[in-house]
C-alpha atoms as a PDB file:
ATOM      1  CA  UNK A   1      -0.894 -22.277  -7.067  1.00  0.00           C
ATOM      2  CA  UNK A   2      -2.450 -24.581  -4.363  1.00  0.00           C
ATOM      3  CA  UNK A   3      -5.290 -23.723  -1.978  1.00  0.00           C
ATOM      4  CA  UNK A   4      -4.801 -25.516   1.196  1.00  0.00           C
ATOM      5  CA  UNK A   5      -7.000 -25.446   4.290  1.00  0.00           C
ATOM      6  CA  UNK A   6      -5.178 -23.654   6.742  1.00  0.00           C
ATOM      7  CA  UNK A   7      -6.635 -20.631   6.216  1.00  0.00           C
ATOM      8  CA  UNK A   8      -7.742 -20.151  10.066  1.00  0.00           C
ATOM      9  CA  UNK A   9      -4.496 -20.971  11.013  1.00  0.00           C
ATOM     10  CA  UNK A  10      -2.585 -18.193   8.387  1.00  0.00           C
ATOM     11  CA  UNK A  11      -4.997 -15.610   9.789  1.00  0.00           C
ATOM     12  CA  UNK A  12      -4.759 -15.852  13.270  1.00  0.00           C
ATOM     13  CA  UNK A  13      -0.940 -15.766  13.105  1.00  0.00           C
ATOM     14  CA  UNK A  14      -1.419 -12.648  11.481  1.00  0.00           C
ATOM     15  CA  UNK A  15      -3.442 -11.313  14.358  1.00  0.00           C
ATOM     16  CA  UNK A  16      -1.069 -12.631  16.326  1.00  0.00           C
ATOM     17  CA  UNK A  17       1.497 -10.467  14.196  1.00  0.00           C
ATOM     18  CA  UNK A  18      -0.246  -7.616  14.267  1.00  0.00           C
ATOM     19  CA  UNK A  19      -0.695  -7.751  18.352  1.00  0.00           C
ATOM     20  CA  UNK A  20       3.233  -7.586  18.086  1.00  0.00           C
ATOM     21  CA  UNK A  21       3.569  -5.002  15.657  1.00  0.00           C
ATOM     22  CA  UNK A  22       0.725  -2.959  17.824  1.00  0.00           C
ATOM     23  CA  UNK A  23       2.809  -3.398  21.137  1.00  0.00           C
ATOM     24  CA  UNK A  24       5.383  -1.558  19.728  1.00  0.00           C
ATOM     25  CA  UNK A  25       5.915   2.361  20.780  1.00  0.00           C
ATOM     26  CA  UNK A  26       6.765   3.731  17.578  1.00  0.00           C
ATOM     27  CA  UNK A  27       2.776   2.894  16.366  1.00  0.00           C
ATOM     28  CA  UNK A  28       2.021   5.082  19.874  1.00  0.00           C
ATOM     29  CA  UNK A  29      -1.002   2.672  20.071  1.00  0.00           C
ATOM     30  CA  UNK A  30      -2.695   2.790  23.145  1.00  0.00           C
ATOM     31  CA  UNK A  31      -4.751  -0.288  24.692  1.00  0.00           C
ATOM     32  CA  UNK A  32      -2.829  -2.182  21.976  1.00  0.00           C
ATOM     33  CA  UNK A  33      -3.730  -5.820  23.597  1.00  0.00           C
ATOM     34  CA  UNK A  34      -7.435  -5.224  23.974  1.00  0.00           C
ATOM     35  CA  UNK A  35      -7.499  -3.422  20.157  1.00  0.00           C
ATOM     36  CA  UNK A  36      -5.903  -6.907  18.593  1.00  0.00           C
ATOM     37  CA  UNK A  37      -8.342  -8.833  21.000  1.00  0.00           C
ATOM     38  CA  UNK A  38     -11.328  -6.899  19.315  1.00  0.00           C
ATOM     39  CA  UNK A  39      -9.622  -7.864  15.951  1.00  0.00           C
ATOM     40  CA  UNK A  40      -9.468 -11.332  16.165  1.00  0.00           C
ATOM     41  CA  UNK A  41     -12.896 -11.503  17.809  1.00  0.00           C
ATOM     42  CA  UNK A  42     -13.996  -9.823  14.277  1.00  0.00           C
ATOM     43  CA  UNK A  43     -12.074 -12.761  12.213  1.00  0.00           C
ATOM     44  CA  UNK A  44     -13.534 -15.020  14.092  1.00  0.00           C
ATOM     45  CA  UNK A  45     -16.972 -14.418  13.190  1.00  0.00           C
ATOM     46  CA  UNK A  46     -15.847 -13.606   9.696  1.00  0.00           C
ATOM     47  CA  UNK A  47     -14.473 -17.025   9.095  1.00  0.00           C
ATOM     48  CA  UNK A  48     -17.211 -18.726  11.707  1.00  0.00           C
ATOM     49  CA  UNK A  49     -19.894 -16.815   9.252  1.00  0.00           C
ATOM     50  CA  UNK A  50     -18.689 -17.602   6.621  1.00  0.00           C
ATOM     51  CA  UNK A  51     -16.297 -20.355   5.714  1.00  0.00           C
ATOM     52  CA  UNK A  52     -15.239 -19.741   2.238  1.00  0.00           C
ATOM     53  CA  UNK A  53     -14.153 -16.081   2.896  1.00  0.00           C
ATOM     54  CA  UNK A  54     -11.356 -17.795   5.369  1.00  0.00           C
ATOM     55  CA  UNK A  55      -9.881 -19.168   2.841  1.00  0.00           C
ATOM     56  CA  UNK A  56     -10.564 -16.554   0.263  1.00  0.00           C
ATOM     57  CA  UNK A  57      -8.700 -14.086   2.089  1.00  0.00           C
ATOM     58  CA  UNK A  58      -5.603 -16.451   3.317  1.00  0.00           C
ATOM     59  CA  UNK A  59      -5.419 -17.251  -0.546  1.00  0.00           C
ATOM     60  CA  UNK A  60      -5.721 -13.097  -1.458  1.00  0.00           C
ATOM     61  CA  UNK A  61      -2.746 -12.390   0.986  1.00  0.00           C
ATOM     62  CA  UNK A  62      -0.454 -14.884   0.013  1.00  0.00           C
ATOM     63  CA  UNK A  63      -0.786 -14.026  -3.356  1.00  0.00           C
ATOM     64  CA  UNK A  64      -0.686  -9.770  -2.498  1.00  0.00           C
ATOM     65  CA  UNK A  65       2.496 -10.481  -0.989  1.00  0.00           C
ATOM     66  CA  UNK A  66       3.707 -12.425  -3.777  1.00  0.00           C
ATOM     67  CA  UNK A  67       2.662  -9.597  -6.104  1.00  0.00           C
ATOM     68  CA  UNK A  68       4.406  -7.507  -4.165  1.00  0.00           C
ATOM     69  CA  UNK A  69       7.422  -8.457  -3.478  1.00  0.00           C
ATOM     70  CA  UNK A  70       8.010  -8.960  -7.661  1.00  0.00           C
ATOM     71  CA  UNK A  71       6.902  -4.905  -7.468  1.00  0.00           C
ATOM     72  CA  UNK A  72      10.454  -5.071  -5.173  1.00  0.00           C
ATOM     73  CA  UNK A  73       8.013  -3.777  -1.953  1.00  0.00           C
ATOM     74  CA  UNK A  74       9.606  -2.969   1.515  1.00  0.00           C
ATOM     75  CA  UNK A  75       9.201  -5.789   4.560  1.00  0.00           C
ATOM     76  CA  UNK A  76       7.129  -2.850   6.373  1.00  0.00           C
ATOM     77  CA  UNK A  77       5.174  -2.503   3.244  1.00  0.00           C
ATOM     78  CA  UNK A  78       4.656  -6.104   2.580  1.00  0.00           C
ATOM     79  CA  UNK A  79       3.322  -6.818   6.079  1.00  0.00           C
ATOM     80  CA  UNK A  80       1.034  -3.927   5.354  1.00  0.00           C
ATOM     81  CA  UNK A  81      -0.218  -5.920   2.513  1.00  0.00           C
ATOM     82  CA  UNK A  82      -0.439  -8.412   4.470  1.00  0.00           C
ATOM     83  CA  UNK A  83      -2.635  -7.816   7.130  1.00  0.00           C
ATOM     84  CA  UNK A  84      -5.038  -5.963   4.814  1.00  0.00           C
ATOM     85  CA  UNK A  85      -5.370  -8.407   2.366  1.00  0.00           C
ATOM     86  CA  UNK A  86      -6.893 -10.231   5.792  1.00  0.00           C
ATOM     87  CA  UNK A  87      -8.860  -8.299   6.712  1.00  0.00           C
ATOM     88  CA  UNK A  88     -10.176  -6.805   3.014  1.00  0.00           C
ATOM     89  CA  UNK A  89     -13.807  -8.186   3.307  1.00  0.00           C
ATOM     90  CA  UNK A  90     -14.306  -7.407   6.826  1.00  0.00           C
ATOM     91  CA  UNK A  91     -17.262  -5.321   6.062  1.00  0.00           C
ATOM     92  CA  UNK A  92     -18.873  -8.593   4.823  1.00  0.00           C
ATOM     93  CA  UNK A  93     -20.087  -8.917   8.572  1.00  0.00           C
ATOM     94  CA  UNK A  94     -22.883  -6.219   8.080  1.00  0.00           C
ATOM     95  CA  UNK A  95     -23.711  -7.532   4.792  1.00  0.00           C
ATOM     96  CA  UNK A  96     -27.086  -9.837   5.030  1.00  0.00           C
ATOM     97  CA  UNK A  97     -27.029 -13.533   4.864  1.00  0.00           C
ATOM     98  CA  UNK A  98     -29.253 -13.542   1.512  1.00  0.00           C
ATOM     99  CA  UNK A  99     -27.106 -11.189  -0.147  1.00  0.00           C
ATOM    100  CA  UNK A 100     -23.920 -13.164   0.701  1.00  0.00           C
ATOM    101  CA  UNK A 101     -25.150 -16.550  -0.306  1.00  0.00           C
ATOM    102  CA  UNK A 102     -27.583 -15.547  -3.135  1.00  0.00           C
ATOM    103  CA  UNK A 103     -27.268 -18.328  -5.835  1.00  0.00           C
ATOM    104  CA  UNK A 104     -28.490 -15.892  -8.513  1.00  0.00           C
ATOM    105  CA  UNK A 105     -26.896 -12.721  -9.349  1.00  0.00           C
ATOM    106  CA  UNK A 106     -27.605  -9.325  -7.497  1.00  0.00           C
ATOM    107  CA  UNK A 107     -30.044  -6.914  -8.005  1.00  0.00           C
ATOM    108  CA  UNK A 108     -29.159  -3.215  -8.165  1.00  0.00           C
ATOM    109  CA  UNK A 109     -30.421  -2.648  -4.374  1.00  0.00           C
ATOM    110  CA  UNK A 110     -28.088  -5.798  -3.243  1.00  0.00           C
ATOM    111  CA  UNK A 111     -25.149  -4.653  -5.297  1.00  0.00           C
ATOM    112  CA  UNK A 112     -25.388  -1.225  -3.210  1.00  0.00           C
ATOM    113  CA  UNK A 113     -25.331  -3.458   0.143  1.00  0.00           C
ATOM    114  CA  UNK A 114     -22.443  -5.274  -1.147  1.00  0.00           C
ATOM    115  CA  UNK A 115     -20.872  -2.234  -1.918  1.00  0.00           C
ATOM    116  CA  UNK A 116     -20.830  -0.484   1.449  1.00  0.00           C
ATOM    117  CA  UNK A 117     -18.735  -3.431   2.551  1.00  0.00           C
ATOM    118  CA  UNK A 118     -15.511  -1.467   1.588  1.00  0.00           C
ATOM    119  CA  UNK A 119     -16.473   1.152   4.006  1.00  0.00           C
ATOM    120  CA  UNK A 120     -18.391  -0.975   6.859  1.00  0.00           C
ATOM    121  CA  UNK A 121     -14.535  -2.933   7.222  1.00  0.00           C
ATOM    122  CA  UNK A 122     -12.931   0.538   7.239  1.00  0.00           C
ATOM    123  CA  UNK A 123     -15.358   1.627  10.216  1.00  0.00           C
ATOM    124  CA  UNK A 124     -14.979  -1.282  12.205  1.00  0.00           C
ATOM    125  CA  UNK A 125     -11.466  -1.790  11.970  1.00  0.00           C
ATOM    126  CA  UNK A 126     -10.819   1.978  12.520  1.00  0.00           C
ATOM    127  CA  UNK A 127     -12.137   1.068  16.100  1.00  0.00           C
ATOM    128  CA  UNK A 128      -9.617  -1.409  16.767  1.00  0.00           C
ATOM    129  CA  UNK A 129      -6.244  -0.320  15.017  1.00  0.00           C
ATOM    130  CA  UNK A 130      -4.326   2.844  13.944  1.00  0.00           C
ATOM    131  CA  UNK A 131      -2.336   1.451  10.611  1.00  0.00           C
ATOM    132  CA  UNK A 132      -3.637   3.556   7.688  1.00  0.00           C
ATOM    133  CA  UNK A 133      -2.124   1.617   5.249  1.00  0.00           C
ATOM    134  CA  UNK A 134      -4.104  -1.419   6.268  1.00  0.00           C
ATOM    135  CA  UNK A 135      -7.414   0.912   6.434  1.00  0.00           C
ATOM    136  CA  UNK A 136      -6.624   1.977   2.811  1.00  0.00           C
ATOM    137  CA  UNK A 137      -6.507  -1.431   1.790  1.00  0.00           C
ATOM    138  CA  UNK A 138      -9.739  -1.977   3.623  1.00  0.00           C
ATOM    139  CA  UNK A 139     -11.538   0.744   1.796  1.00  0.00           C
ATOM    140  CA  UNK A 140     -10.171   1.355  -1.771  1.00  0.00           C
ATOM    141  CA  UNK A 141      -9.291  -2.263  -2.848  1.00  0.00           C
ATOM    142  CA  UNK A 142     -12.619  -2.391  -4.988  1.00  0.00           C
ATOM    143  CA  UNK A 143     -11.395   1.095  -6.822  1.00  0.00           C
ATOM    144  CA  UNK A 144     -10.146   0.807 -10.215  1.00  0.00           C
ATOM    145  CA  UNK A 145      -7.734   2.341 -12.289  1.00  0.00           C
ATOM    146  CA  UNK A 146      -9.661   4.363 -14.782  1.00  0.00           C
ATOM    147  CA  UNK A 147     -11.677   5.757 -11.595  1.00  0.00           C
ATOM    148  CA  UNK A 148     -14.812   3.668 -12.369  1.00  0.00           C
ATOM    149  CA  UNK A 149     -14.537   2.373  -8.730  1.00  0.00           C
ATOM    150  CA  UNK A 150     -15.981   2.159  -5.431  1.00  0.00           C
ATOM    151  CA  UNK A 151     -16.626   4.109  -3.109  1.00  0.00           C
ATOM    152  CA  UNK A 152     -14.371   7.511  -3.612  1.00  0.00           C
ATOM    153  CA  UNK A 153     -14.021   7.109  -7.787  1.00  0.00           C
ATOM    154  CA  UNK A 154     -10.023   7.019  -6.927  1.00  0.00           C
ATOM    155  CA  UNK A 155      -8.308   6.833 -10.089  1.00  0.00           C
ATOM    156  CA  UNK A 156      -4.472   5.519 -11.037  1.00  0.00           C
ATOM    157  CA  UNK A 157      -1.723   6.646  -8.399  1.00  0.00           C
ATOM    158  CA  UNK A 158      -4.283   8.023  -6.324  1.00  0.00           C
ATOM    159  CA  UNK A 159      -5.178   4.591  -5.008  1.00  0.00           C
ATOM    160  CA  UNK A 160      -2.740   3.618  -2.982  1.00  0.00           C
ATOM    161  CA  UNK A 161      -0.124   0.869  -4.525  1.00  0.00           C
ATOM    162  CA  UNK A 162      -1.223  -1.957  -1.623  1.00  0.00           C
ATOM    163  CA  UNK A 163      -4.332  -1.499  -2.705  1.00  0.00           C
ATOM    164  CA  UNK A 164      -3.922  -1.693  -6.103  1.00  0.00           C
ATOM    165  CA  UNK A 165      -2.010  -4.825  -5.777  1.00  0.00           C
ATOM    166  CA  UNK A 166      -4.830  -6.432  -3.376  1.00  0.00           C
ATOM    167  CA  UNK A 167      -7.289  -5.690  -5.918  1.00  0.00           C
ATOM    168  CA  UNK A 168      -5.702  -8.040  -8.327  1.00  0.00           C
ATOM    169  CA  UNK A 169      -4.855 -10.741  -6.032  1.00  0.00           C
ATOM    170  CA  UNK A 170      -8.939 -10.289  -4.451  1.00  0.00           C
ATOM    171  CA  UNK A 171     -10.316 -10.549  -8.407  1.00  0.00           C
ATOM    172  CA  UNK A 172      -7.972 -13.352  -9.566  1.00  0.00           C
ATOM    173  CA  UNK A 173      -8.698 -15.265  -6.445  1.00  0.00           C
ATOM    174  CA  UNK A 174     -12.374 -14.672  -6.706  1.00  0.00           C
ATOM    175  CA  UNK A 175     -12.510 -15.937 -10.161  1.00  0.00           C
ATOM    176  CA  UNK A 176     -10.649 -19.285  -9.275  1.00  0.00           C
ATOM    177  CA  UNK A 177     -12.927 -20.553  -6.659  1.00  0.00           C
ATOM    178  CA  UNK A 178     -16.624 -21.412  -6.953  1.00  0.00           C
ATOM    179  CA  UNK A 179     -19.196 -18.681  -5.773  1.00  0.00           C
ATOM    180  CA  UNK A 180     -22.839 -19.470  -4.971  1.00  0.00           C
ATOM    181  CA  UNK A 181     -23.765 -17.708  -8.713  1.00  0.00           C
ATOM    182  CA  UNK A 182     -20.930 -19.272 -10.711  1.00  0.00           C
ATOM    183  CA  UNK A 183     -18.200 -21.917 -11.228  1.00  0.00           C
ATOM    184  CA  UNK A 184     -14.896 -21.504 -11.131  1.00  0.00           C
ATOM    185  CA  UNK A 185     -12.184 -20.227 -13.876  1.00  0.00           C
ATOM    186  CA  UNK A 186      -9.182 -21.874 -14.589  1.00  0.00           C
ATOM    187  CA  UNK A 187      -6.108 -19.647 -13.554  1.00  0.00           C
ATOM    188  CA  UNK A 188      -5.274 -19.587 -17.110  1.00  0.00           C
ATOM    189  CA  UNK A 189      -8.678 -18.096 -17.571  1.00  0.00           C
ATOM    190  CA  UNK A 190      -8.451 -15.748 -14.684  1.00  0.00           C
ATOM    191  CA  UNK A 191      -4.918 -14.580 -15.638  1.00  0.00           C
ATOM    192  CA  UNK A 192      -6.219 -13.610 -19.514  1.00  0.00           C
ATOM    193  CA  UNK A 193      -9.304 -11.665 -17.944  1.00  0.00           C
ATOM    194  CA  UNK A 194      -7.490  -9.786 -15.422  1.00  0.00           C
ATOM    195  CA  UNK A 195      -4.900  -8.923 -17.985  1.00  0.00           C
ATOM    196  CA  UNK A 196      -7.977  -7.639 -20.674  1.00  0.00           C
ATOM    197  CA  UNK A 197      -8.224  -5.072 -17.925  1.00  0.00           C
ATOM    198  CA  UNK A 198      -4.895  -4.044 -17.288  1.00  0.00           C
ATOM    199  CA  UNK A 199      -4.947  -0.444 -17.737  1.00  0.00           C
ATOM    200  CA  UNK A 200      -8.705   0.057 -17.068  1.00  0.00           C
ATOM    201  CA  UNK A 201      -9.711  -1.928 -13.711  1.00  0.00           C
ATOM    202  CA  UNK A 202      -6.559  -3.129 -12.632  1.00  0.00           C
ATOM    203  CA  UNK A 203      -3.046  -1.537 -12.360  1.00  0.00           C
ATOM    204  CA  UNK A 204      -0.299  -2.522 -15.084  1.00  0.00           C
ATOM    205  CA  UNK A 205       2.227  -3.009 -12.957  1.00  0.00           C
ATOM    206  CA  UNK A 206       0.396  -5.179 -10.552  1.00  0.00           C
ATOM    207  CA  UNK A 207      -0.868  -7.096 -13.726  1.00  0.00           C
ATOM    208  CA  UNK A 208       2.475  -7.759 -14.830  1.00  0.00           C
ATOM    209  CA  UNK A 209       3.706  -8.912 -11.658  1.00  0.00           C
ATOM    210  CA  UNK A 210       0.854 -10.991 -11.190  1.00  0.00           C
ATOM    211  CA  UNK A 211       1.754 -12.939 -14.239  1.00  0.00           C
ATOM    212  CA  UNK A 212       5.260 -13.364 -12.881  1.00  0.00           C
ATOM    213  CA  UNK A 213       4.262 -14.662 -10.399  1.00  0.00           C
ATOM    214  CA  UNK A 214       2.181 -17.356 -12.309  1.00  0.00           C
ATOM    215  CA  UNK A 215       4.866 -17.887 -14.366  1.00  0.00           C
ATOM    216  CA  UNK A 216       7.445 -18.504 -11.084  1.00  0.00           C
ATOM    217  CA  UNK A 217       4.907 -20.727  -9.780  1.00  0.00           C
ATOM    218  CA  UNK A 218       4.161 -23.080 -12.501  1.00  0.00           C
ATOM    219  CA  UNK A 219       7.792 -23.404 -13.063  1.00  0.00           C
ATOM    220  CA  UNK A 220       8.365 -24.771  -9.609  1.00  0.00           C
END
């Protein structure tokens, strides 16, 4: 699976989708245009701030939406997926620089701020849109399935499916590139981590499709 760098690109078109999507009556959105404006004011200074989450969260999207479509997902649902794969780590914006780029790991007063990221992106984009499925994404995509998650302790179909399936795409990505703290895994590496925690962290389902996905991919 390739990483290419048009990640600025994929996400503004998604802004740009989600402007159309917000113009439309049936969301009964009001001040639609200037809502979507605040949005891709906040991508902007995600991807401005930091230039590796651009292309984190282009890379988590494609492959949520890849997930989901093997999980036989509807095109409403998908787009869902989507756009909150986007905009997952938007709460990364109140997170301080030194936490962000520490080249050592986090200390238990860090991994708190970190943390509250789920819930800072949940605030901020509740100003801006009404699309609760995306806002669930924001929030719960750092829950697991045994309930050991962050921040409600949501536990197996009470986390909602999109979220469930970003949260495998998010920790297979993350493993994959290089962080400040760590290098990379292979994605034959990632793939036999993520599936040692099928059925605790991660979803079964979503695990599964994930590796049909690999499997579709490396065949091509």
């Amino acid at each position: 699976m390739s990483r290419t760098g048009d990640a600025p690109k994929t996400m503004h078109a998604a802004i740009e989708k989600l402007r159309t999507t917000l113009d439309r009556p049936r969301h009964g959105v009001d001040g639609s245009v200037e809502r979507a404006r605040r949005l891709a004011a906040l991508t902007d200074r995600l991807e401005t701030r930091h230039g590796y989450t651009s292309d984190h969260t282009a890379a988590v999207s494609r492959l949520a939406v890849a997930i989901g479509k093997r999980l036989g997902l509807r095109q409403d649902e998908l787009a869902n997926v989507e756009l909150g794969a986007l905009l997952h780590d938007v709460g990364k914006l109140e997170v301080p620089e030194t936490i962000l780029g520490k080249a050592t790991s986090l200390n238990e007063l860090e991994w708190r701020a970190m943390r509250r990221h789920v819930e800072s992106g949940e605030r901020l984009l509740h100003r801006v849109v009404d699309l609760p499925a995306v806002l669930g994404i924001v929030r719960w995509h750092h829950e697991r399935w045994d309930g050991a998650g962050y921040p409600d302790g949501k536990r197996g179909d009470q986390i909602p499916l999109a979220a469930r399936i970003v949260a495998v795409a998010d920790a297979f990505q993350a493993m994959t590139e290089r962080r400040p703290y760590r290098s990379r895994r292979s994605e034959k590496a990632a793939l036999e981590e993520i599936r040692r925690n099928a059925g605790t962290q991660f979803d079964p389902s979503c695990v599964n499709a994930l590796g049909d996905v690999m499997r579709a991919g490396a065949s091509e």
